[in-house]
N, C-alpha and C. Protein backbone atom coordinates (compact mmCIF):
# COMPACT_ATOMS: atom_id res chain seq x y z
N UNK A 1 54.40 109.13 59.10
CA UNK A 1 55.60 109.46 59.84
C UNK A 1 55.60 108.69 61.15
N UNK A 2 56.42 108.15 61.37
CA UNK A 2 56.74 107.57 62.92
C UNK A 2 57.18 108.22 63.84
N UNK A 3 56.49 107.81 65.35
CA UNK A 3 56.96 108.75 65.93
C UNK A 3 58.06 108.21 67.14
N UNK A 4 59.05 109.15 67.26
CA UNK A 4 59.97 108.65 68.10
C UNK A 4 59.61 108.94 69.58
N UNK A 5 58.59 108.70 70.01
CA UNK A 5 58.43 108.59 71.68
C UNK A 5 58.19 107.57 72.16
N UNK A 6 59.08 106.94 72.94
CA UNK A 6 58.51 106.04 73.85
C UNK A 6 57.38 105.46 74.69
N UNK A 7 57.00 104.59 73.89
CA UNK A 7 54.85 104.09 74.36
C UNK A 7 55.36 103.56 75.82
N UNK A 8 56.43 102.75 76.80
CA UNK A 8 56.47 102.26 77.36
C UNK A 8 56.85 102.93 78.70
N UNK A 9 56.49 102.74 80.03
CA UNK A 9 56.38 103.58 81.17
C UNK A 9 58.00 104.11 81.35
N UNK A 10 58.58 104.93 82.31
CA UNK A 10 59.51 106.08 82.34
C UNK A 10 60.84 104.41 82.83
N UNK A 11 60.75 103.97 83.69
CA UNK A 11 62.22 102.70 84.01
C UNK A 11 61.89 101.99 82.71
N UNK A 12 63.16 102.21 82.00
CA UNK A 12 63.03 101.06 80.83
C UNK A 12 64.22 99.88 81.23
N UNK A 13 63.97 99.08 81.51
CA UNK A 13 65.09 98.25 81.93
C UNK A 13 65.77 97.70 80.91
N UNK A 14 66.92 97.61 80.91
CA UNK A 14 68.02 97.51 80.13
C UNK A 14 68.96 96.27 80.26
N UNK A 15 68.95 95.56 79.94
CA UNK A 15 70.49 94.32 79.81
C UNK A 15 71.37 94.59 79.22
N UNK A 16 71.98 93.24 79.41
CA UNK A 16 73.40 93.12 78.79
C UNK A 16 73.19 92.91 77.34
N UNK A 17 72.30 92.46 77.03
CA UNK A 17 71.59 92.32 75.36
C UNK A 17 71.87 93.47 74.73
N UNK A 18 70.72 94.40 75.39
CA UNK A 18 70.20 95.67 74.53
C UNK A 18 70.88 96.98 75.25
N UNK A 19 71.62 96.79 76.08
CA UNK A 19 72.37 98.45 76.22
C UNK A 19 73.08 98.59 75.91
N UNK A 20 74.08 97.82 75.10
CA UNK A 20 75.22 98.14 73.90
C UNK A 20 75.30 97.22 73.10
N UNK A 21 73.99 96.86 72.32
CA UNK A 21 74.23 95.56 72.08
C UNK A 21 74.13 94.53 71.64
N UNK A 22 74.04 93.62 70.86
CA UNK A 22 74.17 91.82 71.57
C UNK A 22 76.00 91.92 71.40
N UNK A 23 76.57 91.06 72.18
CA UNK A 23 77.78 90.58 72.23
C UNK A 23 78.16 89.43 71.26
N UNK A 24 79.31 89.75 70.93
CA UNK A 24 79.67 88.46 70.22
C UNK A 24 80.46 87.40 70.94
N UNK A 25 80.36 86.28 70.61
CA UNK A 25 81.05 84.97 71.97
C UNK A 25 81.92 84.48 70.79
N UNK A 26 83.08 84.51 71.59
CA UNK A 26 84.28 84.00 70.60
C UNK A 26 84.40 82.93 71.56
N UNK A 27 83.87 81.46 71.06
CA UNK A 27 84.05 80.34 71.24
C UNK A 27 84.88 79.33 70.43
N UNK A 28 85.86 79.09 70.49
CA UNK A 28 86.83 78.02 69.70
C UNK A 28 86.26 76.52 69.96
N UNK A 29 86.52 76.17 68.22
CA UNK A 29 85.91 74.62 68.46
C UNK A 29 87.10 73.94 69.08
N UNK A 30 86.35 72.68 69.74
CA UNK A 30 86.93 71.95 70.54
C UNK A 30 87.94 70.72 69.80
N UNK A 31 88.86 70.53 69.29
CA UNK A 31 89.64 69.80 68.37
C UNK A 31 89.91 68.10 69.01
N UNK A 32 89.52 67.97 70.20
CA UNK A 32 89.22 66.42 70.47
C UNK A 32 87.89 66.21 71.45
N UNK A 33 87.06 65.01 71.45
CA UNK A 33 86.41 64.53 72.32
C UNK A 33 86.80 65.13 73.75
N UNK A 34 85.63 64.90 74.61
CA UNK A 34 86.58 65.43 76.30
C UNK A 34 87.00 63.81 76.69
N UNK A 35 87.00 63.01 76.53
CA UNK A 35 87.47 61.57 77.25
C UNK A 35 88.66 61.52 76.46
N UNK A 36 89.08 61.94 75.34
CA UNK A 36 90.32 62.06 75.13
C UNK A 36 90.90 63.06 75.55
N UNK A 37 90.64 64.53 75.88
CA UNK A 37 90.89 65.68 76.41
C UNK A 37 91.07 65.12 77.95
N UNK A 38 90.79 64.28 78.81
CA UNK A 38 90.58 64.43 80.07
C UNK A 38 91.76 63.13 80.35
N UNK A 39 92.59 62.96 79.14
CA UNK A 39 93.74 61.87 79.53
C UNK A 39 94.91 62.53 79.19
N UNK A 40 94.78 63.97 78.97
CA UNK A 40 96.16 64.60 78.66
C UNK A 40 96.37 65.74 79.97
N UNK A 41 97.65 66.30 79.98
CA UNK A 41 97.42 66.94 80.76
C UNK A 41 97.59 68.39 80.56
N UNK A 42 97.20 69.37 81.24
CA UNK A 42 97.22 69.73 82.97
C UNK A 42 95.79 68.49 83.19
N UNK A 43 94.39 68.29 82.81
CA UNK A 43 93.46 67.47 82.94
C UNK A 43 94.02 66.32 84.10
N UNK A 44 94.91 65.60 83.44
CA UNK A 44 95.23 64.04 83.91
C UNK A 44 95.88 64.50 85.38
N UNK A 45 97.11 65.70 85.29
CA UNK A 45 97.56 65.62 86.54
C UNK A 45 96.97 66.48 87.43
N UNK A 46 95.86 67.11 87.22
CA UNK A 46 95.05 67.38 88.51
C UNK A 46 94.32 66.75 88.92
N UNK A 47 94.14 66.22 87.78
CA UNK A 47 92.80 64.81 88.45
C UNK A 47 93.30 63.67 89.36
N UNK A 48 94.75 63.33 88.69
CA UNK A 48 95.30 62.64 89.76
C UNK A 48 96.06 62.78 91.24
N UNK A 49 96.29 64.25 91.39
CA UNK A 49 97.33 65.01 92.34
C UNK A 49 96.13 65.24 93.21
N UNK A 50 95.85 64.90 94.32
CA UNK A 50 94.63 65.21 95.51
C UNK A 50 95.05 66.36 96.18
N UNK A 51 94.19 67.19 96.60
CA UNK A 51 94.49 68.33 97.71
C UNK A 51 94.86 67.35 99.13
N UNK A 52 95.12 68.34 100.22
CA UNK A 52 95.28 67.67 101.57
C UNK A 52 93.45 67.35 102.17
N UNK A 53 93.17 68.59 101.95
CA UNK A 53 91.52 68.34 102.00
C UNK A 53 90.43 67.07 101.64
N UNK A 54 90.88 66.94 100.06
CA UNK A 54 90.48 65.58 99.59
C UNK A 54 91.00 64.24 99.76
N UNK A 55 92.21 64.33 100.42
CA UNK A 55 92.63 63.03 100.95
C UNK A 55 92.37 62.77 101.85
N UNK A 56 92.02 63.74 102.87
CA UNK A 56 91.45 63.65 104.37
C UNK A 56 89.99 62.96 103.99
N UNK A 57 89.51 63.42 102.93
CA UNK A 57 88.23 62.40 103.27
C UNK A 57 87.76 61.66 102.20
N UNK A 58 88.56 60.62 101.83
CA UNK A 58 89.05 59.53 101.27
C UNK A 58 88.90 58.62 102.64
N UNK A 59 88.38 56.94 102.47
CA UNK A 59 87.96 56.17 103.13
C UNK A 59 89.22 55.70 103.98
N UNK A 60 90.18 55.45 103.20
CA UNK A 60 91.35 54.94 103.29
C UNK A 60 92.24 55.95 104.47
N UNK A 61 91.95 57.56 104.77
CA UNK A 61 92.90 57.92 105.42
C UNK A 61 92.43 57.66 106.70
N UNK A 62 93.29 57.63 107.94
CA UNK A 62 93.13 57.39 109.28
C UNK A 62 94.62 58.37 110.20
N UNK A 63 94.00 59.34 110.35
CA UNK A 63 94.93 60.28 111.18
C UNK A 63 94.40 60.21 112.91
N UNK A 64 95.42 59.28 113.61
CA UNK A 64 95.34 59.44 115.05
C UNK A 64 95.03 60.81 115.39
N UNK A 65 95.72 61.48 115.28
CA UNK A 65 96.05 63.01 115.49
C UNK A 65 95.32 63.75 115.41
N UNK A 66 93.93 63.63 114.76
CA UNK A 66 92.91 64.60 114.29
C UNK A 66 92.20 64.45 115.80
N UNK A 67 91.05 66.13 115.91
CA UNK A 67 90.25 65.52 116.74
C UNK A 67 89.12 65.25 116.10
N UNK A 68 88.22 64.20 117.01
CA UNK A 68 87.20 64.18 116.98
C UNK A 68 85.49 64.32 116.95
N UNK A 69 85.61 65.21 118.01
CA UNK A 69 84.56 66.60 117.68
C UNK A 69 85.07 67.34 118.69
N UNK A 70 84.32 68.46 119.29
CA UNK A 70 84.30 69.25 119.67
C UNK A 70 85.21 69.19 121.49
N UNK A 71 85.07 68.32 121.78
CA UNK A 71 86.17 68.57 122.90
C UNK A 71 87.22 68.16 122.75
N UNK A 72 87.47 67.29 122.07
CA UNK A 72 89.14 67.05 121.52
C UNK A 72 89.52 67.91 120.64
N UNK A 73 88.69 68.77 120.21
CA UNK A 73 89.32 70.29 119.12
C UNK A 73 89.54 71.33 120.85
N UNK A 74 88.98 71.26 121.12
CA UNK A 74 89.43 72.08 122.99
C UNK A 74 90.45 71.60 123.58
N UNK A 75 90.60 70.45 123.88
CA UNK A 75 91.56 69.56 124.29
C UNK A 75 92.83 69.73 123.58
N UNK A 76 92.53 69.33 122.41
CA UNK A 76 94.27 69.80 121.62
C UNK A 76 94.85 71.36 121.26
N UNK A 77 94.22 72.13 121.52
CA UNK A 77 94.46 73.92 121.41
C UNK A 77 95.55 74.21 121.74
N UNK A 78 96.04 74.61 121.82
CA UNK A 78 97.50 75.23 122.24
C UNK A 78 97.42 76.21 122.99
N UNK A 79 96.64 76.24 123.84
CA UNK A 79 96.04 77.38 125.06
C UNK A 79 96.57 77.09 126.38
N UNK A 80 97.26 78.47 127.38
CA UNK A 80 97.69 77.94 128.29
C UNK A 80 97.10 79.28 129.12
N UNK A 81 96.34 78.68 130.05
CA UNK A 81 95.37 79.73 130.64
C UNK A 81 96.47 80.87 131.81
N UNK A 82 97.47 80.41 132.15
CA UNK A 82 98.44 81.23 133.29
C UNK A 82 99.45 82.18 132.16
N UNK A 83 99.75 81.33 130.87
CA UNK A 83 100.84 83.13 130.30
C UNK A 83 99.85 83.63 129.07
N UNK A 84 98.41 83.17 128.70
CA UNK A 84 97.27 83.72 128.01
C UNK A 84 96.03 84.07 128.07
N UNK A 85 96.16 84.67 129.50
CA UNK A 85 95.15 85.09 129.93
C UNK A 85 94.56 86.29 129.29
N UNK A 86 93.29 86.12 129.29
CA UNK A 86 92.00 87.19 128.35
C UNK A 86 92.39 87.46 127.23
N UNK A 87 92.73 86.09 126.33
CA UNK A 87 92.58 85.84 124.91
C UNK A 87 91.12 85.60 124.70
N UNK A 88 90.61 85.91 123.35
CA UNK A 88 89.58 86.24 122.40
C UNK A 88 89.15 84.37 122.34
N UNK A 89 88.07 83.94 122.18
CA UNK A 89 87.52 82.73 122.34
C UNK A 89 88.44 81.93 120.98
N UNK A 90 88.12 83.02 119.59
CA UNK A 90 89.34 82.30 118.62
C UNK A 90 90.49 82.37 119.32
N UNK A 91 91.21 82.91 119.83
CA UNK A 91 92.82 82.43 120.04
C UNK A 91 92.52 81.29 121.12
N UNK A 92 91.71 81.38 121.92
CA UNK A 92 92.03 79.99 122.56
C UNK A 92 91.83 78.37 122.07
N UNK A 93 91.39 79.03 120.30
CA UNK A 93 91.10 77.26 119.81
C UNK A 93 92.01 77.27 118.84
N UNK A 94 93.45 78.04 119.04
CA UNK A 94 94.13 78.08 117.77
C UNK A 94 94.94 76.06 117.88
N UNK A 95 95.39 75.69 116.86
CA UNK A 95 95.80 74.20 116.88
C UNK A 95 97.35 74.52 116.67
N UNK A 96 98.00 73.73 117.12
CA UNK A 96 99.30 73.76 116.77
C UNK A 96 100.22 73.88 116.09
N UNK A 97 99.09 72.89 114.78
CA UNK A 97 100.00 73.55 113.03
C UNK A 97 99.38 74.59 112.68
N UNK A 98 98.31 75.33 113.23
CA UNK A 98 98.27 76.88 112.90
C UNK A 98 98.94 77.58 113.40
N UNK A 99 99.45 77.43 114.39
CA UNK A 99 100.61 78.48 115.05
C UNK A 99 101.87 77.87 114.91
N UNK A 100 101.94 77.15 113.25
CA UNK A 100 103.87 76.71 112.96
C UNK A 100 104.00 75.47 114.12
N UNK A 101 103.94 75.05 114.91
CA UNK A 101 104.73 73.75 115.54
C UNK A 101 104.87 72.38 114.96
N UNK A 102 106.00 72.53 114.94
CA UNK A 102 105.77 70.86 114.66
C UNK A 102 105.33 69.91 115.62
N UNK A 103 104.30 69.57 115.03
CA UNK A 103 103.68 68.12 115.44
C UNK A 103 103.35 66.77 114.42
N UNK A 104 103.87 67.10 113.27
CA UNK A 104 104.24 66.04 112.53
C UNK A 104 102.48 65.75 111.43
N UNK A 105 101.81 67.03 111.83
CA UNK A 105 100.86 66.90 110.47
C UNK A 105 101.09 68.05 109.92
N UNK A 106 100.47 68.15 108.43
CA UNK A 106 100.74 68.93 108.05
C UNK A 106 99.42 69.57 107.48
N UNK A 107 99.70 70.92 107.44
CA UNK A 107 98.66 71.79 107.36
C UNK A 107 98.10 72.48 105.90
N UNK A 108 98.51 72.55 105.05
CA UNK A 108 99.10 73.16 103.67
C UNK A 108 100.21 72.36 102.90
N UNK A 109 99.76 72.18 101.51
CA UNK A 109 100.82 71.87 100.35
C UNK A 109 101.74 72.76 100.02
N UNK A 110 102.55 72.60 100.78
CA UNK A 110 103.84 73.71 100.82
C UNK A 110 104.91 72.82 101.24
N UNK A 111 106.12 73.25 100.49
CA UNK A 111 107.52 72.80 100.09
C UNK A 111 107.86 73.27 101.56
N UNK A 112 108.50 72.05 102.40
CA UNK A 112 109.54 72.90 103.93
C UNK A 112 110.90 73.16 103.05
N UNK A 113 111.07 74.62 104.22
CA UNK A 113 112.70 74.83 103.39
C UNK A 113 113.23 74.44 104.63
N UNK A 114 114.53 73.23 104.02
CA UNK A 114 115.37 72.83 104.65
C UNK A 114 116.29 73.66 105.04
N UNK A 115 117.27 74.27 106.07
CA UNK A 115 118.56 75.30 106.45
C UNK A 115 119.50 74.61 105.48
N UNK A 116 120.17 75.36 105.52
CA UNK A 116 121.74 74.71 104.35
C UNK A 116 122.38 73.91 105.81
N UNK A 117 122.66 72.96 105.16
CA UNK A 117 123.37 71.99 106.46
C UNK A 117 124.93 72.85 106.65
N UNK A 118 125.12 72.58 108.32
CA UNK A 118 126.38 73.60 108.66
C UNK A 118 127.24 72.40 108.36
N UNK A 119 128.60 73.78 108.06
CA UNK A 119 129.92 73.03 108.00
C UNK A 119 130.14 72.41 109.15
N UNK A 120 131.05 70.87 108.74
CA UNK A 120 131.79 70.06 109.84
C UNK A 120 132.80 71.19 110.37
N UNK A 121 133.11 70.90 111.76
CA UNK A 121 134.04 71.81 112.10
C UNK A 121 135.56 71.31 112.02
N UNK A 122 135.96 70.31 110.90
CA UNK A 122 137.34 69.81 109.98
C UNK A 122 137.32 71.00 108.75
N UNK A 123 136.62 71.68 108.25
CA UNK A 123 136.46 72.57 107.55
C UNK A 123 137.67 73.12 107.41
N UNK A 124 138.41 73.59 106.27
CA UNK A 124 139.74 74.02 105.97
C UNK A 124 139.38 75.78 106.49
N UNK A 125 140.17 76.32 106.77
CA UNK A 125 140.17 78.32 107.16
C UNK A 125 139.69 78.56 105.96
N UNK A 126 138.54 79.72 105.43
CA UNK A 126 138.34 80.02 104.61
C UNK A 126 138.96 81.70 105.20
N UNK A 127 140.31 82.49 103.86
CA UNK A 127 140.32 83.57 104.80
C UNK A 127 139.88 84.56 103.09
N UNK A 128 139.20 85.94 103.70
CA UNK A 128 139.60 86.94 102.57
C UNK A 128 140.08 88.30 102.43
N UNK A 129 141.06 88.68 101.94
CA UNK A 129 141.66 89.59 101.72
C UNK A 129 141.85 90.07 100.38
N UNK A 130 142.27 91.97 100.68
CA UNK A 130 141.87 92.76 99.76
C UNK A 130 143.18 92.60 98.64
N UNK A 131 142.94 93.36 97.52
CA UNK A 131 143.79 92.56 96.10
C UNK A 131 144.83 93.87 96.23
N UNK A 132 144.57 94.76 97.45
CA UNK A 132 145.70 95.88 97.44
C UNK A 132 145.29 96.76 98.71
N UNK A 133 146.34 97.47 99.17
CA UNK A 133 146.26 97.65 100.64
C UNK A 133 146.00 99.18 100.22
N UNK A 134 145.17 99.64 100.88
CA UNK A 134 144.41 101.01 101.11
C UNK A 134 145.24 101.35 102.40
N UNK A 135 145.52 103.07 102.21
CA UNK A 135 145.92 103.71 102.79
C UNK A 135 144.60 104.35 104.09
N UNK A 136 145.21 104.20 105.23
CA UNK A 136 143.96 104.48 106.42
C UNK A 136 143.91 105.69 106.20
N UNK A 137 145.10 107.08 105.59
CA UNK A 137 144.25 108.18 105.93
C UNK A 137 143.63 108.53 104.78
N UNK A 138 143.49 107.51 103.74
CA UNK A 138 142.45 108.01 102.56
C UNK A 138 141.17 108.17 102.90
N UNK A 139 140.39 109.33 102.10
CA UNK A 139 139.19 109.65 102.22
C UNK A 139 138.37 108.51 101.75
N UNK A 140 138.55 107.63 101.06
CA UNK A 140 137.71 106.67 100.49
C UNK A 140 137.43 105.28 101.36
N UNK A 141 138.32 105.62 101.93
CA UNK A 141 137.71 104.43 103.51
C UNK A 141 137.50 104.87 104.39
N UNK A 142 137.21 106.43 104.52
CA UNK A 142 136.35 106.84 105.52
C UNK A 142 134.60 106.53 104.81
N UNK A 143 134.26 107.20 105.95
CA UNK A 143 132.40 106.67 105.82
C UNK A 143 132.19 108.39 105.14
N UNK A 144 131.71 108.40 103.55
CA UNK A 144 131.47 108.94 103.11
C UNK A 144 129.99 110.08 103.67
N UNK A 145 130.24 111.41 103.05
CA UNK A 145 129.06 112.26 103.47
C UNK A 145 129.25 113.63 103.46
N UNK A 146 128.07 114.43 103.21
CA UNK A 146 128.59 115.91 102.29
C UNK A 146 129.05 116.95 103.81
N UNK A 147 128.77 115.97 104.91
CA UNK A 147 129.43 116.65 105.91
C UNK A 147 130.79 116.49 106.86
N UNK A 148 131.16 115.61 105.45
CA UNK A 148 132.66 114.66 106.17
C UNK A 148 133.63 116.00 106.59
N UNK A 149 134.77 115.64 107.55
CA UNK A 149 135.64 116.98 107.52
C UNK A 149 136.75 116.93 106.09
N UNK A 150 136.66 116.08 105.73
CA UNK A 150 137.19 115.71 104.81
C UNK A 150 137.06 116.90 103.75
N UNK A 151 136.06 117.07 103.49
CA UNK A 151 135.68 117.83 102.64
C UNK A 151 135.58 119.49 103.04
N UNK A 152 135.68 120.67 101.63
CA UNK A 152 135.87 121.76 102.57
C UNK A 152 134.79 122.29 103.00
N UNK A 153 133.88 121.96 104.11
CA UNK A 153 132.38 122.77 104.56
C UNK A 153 131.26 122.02 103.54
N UNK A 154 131.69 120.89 103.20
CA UNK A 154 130.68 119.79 102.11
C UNK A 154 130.74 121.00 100.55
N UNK A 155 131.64 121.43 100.19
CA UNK A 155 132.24 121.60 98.85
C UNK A 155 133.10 121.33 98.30
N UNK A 156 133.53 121.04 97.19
CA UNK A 156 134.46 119.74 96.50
C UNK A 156 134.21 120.69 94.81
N UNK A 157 135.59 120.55 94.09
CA UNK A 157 136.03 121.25 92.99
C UNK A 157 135.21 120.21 91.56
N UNK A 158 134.78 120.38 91.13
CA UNK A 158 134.63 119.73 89.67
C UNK A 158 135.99 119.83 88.93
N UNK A 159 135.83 118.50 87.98
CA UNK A 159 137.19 118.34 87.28
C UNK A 159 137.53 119.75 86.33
N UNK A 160 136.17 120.31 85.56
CA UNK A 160 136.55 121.51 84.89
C UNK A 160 136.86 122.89 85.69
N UNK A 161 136.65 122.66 86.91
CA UNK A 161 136.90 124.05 87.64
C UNK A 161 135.70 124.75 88.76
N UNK A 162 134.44 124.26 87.79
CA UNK A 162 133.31 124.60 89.43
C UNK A 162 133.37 123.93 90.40
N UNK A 163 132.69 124.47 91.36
CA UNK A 163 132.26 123.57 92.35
C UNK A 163 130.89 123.19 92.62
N UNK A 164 130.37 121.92 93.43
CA UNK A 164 129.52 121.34 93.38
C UNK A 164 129.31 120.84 95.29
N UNK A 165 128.07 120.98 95.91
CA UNK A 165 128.48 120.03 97.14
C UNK A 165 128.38 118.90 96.63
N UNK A 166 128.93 118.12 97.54
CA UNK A 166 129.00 116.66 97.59
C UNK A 166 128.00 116.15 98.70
């Protein structure tokens, strides 16, 4: 007869194997090479579309505008010691395109929304009016509410005969 007690000390340590288990891996075969996989896309156009990050340090970029080390990151801050006084050491190194200004770099791959361009002021009258003239002492162009005087003490008849507040 075998016996069911455990020969091994009281922590039995347990994995992902053996505490419910082995798992099964649902792996799909791969239906092309990756050098042909890596010329189609989404592959092709992320590989070719650079972050702002990775173009910054690409040989080729040269931004006047950046600083240089550490006192031209002080130097360009957007800190003004007479209307920000006893700001936190971060707010005094905030940069300019972190606080929205334009200064003509850009900070994030993000779409600017353009304003809808305003009308020329040759613009023809645009006018609008109602398709029928309402009576002023109707209740329905007053500003509705179950305490209007309109109403008797905010009670109002149902079509079959009860009443209901409004």
């Amino acid at each position: 007869m075998t016996s069911l007690r455990n020969p091994y000390p009281y922590p039995s340590y347990e994995n992902d194997n053996d505490f419910a288990g082995l798992r099964s891996y649902k792996k799909e075969a791969y239906t092309q090479p990756t050098h042909l996989d890596q010329k189609q896309d989404p592959w092709n156009r992320l590989n070719c579309s650079g972050t702002l990050s990775s173009t910054r340090r690409e040989v080729y970029n040269y931004d006047p505008k950046a600083p240089r080390d550490s006192l031209d990151f002080v130097l360009k801050a957007d800190y003004d010691h007479h209307r920000e006084w006893l700001k936190g050491k971060n707010e005094t190194l905030f940069q300019p395109e972190t606080l929205g200004q334009q200064n003509g770099r850009v900070l994030k791959n993000r779409v600017v929304e353009q304003p809808p361009a305003a009308l020329d002021l040759n613009h023809p009258l645009k006018s609008a009016s109602a398709e029928f003239k309402e009576s002023p002492n109707s209740i329905k162009c007053a500003i509705e509410g179950h305490h209007s005087q309109a109403t008797k003490r905010g009670y109002n008849r149902k079509p079959d005969g009860g009443f209901y507040i409004k």
